[in-house]
C-alpha atoms as a PDB file:
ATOM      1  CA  UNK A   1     -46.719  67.951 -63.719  1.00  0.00           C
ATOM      2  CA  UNK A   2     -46.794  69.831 -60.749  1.00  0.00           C
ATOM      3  CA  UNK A   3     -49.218  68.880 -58.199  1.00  0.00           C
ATOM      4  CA  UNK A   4     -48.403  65.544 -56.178  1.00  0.00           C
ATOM      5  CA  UNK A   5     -52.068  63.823 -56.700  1.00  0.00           C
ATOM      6  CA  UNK A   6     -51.303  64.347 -60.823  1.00  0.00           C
ATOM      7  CA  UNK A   7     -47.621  63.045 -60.185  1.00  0.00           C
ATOM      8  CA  UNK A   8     -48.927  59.842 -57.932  1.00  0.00           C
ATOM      9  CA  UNK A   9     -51.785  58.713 -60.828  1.00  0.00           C
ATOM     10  CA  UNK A  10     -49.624  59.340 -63.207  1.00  0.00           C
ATOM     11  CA  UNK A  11     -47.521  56.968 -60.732  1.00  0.00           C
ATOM     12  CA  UNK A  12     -50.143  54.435 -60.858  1.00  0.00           C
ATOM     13  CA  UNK A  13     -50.494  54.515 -64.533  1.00  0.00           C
ATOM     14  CA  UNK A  14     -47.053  53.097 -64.787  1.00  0.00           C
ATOM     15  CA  UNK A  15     -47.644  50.499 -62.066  1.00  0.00           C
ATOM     16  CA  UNK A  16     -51.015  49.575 -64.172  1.00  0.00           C
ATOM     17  CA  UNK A  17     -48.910  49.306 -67.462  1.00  0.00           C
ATOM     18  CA  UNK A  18     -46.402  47.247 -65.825  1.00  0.00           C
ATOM     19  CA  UNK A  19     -48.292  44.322 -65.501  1.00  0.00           C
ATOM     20  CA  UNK A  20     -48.592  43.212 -68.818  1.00  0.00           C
ATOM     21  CA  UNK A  21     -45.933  41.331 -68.331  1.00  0.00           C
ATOM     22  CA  UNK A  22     -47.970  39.201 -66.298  1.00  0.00           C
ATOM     23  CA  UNK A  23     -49.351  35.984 -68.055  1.00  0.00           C
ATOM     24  CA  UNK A  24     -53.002  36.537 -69.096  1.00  0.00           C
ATOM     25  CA  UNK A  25     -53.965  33.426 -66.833  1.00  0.00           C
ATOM     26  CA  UNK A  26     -52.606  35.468 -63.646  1.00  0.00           C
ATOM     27  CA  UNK A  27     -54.701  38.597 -64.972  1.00  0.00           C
ATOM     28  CA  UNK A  28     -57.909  36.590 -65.410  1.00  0.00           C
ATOM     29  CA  UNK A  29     -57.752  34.271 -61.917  1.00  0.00           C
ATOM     30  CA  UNK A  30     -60.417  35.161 -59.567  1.00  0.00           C
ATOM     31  CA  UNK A  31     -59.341  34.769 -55.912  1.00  0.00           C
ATOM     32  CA  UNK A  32     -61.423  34.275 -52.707  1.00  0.00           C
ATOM     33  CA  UNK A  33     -59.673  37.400 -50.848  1.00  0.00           C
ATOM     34  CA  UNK A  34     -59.961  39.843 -53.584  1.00  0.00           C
ATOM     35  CA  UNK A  35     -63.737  41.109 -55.204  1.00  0.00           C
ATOM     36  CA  UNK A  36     -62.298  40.861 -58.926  1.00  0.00           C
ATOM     37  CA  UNK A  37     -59.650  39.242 -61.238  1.00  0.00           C
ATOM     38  CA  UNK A  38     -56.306  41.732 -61.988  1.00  0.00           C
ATOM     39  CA  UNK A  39     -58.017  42.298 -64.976  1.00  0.00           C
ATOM     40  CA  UNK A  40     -61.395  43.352 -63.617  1.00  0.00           C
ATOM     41  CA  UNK A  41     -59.804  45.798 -61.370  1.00  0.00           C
ATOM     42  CA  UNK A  42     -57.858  47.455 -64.594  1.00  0.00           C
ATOM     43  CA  UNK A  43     -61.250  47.461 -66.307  1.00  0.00           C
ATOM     44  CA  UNK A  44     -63.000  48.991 -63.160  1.00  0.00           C
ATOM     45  CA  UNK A  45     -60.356  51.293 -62.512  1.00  0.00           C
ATOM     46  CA  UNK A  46     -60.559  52.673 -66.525  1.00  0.00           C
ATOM     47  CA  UNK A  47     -63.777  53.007 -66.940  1.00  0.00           C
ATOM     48  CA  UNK A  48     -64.124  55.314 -63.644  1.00  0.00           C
ATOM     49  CA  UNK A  49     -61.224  56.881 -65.691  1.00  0.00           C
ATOM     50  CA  UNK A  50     -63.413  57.163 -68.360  1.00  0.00           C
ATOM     51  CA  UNK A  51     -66.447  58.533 -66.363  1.00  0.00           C
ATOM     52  CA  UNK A  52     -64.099  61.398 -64.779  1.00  0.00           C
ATOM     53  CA  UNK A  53     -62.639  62.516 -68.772  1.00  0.00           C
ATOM     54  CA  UNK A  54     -66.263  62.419 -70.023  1.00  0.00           C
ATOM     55  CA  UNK A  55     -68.554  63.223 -67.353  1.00  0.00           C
ATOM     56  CA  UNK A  56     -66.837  65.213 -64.429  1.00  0.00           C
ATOM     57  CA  UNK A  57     -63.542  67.159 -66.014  1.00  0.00           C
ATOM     58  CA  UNK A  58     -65.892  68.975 -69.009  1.00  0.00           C
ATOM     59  CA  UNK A  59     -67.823  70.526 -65.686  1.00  0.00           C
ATOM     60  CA  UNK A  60     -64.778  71.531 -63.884  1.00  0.00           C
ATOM     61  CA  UNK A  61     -64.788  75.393 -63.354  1.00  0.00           C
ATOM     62  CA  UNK A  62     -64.877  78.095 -60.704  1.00  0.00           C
ATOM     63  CA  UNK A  63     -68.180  77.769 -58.869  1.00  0.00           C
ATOM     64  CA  UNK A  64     -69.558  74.668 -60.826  1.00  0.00           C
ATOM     65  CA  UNK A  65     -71.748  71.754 -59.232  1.00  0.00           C
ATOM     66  CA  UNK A  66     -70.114  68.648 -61.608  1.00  0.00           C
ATOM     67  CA  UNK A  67     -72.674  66.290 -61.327  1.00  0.00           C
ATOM     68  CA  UNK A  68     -73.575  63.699 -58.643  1.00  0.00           C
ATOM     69  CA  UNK A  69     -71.193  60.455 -58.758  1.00  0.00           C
ATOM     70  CA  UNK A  70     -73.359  57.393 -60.201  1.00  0.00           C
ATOM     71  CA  UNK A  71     -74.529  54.601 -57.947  1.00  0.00           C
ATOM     72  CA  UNK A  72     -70.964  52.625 -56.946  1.00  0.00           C
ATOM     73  CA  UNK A  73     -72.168  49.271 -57.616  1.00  0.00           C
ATOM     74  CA  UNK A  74     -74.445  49.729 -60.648  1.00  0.00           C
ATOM     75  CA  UNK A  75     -71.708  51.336 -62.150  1.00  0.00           C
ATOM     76  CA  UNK A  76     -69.149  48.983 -61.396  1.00  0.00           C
ATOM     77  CA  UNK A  77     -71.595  46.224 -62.848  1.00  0.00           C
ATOM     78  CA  UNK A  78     -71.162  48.402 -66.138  1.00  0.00           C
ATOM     79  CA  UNK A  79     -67.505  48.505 -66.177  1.00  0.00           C
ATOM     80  CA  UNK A  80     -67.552  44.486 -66.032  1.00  0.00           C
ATOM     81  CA  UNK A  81     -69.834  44.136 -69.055  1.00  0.00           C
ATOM     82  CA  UNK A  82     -68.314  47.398 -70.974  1.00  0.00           C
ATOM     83  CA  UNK A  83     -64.721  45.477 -70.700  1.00  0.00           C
ATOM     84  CA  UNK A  84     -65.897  42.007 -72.262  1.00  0.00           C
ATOM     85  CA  UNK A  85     -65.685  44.172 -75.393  1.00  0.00           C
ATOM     86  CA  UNK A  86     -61.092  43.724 -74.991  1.00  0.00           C
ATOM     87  CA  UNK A  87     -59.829  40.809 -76.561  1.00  0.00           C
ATOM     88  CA  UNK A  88     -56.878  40.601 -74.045  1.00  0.00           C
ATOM     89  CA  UNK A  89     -55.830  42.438 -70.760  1.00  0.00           C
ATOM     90  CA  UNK A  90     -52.813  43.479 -72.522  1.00  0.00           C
ATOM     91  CA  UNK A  91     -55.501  45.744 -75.187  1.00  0.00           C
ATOM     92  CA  UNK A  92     -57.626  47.011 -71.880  1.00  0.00           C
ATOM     93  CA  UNK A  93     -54.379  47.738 -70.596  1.00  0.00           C
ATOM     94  CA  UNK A  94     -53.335  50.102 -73.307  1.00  0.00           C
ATOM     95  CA  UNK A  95     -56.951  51.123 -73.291  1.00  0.00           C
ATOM     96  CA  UNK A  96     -56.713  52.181 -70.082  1.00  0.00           C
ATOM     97  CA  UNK A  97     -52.928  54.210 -70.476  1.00  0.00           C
ATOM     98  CA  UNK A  98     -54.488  56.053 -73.119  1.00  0.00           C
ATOM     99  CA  UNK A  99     -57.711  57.314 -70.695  1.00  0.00           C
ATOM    100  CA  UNK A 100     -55.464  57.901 -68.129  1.00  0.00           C
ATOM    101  CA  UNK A 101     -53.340  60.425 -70.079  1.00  0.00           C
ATOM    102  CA  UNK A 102     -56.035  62.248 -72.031  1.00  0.00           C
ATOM    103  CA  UNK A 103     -57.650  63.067 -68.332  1.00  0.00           C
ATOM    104  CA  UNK A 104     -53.925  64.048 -67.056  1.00  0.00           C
ATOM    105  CA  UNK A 105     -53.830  65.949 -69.935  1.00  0.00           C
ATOM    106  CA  UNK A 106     -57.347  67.751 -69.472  1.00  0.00           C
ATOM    107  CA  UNK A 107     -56.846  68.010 -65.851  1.00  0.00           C
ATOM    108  CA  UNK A 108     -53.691  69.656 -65.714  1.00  0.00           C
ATOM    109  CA  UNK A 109     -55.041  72.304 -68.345  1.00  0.00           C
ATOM    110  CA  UNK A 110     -57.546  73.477 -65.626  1.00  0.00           C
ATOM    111  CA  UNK A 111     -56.085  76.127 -63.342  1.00  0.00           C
ATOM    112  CA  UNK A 112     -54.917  74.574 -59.671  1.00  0.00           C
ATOM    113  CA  UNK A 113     -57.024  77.256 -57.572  1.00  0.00           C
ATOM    114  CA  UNK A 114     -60.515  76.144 -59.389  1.00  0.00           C
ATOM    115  CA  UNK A 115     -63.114  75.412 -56.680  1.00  0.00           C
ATOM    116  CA  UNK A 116     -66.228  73.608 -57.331  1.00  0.00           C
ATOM    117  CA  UNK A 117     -68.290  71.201 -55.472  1.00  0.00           C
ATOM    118  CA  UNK A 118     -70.019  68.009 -56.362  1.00  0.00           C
ATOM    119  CA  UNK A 119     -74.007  67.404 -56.580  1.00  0.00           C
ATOM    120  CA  UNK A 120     -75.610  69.098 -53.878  1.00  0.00           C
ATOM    121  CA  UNK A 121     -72.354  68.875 -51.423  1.00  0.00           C
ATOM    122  CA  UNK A 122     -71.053  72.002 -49.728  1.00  0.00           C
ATOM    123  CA  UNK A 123     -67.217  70.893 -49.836  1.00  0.00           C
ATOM    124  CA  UNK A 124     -65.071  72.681 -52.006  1.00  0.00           C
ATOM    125  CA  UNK A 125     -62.739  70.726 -54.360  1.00  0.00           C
ATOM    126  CA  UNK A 126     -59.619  71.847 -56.187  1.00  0.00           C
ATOM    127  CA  UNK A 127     -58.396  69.443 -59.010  1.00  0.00           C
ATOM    128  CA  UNK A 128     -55.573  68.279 -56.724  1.00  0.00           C
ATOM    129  CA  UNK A 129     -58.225  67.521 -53.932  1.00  0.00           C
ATOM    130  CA  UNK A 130     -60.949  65.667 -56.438  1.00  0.00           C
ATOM    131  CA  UNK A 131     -57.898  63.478 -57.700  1.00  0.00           C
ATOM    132  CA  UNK A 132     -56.510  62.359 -54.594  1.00  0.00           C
ATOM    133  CA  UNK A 133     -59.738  60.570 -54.029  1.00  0.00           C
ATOM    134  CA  UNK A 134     -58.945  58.750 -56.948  1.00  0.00           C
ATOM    135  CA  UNK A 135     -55.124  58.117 -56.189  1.00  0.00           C
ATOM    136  CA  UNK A 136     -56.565  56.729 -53.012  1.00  0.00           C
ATOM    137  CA  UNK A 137     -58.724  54.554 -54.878  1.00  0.00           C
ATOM    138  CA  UNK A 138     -55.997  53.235 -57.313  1.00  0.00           C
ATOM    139  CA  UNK A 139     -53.966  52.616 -53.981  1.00  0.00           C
ATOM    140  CA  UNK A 140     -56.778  50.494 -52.403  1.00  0.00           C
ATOM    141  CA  UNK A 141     -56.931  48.157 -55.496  1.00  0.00           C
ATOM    142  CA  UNK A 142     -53.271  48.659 -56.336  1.00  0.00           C
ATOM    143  CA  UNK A 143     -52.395  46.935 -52.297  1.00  0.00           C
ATOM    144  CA  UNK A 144     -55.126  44.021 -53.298  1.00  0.00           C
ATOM    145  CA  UNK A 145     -53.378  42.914 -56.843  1.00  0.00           C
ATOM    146  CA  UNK A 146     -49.796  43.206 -54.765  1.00  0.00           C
ATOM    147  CA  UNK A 147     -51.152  40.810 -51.944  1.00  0.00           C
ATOM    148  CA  UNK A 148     -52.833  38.559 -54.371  1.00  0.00           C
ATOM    149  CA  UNK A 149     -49.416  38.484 -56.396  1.00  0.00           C
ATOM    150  CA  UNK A 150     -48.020  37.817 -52.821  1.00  0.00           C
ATOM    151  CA  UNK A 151     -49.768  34.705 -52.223  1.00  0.00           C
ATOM    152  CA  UNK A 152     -49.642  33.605 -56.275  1.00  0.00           C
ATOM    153  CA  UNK A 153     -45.814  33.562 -55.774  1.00  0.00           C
ATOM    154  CA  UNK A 154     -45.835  31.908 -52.016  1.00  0.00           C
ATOM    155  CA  UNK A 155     -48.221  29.576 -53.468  1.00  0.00           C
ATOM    156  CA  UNK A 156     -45.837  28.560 -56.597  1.00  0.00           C
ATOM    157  CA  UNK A 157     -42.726  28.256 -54.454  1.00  0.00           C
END
């Protein structure tokens, strides 16, 4: 894996795997200073995993217009009622390592220098540039599960 936005999700993959160690209580508490439980953020993060491997990477070539990112919050409100379908966090967990590797996988096979642009927008994207949107994403929720861990273990001392 070459480029650094691959090399940092591919970062936060292992950083999402890691907490299964976590009690499933922990991954299920809801908490006033974050929007979503540890596990809603897995399941929210995985299934705009999913959207990327099914809807956006098959478009991905020189001169393509992938299609227009859904609405944020309508499709977030699917992500919360697609995960109810996982038994345990630990099963969206591995749910969500698997997604996360098949779009590596498909992302890397595209060639670096492909430009395309999204809906109607005028601003050329590489793969490397389209995924470090989402490794800033990951870092945004990844920063609210560590302060939220923060105050869990303050809180217990």
């Amino acid at each position: 894996m070459s480029n650094l936005s691959l090399k940092n999700y591919e970062k936060n993959r292992k950083y999402f795997l890691s907490l299964h160690t976590l009690p499933e209580e922990k991954l299920m508490k809801n908490t006033e200073h974050i929007k979503w439980s540890i596990r809603e953020i897995i399941g929210h993060i995985y299934y705009w995993d999913k959207f990327l491997l099914d809807v956006m990477v098959p478009e991905m070539y020189e001169g393509a217009a992938l299609p227009e990112f859904p609405d944020h919050d309508t499709y977030n409100e699917k992500s919360m009622k697609h995960i109810i379908k996982f038994t345990s966090t630990n099963e969206l967990i591995n749910e969500f390592a698997l997604t996360r590797e098949n779009l590596l996988q498909k992302i890397e096979a595209i060639p670096a220098n492909t430009a395309f642009t999204i809906g109607k927008g005028k601003r050329a994207f590489s793969p490397n540039t389209f995924m470090a949107m989402f490794v800033e994403h990951d870092d945004h929720h990844i920063k609210q599960i560590e302060a939220f861990l923060k105050r869990q273990n303050k809180n217990s001392c």
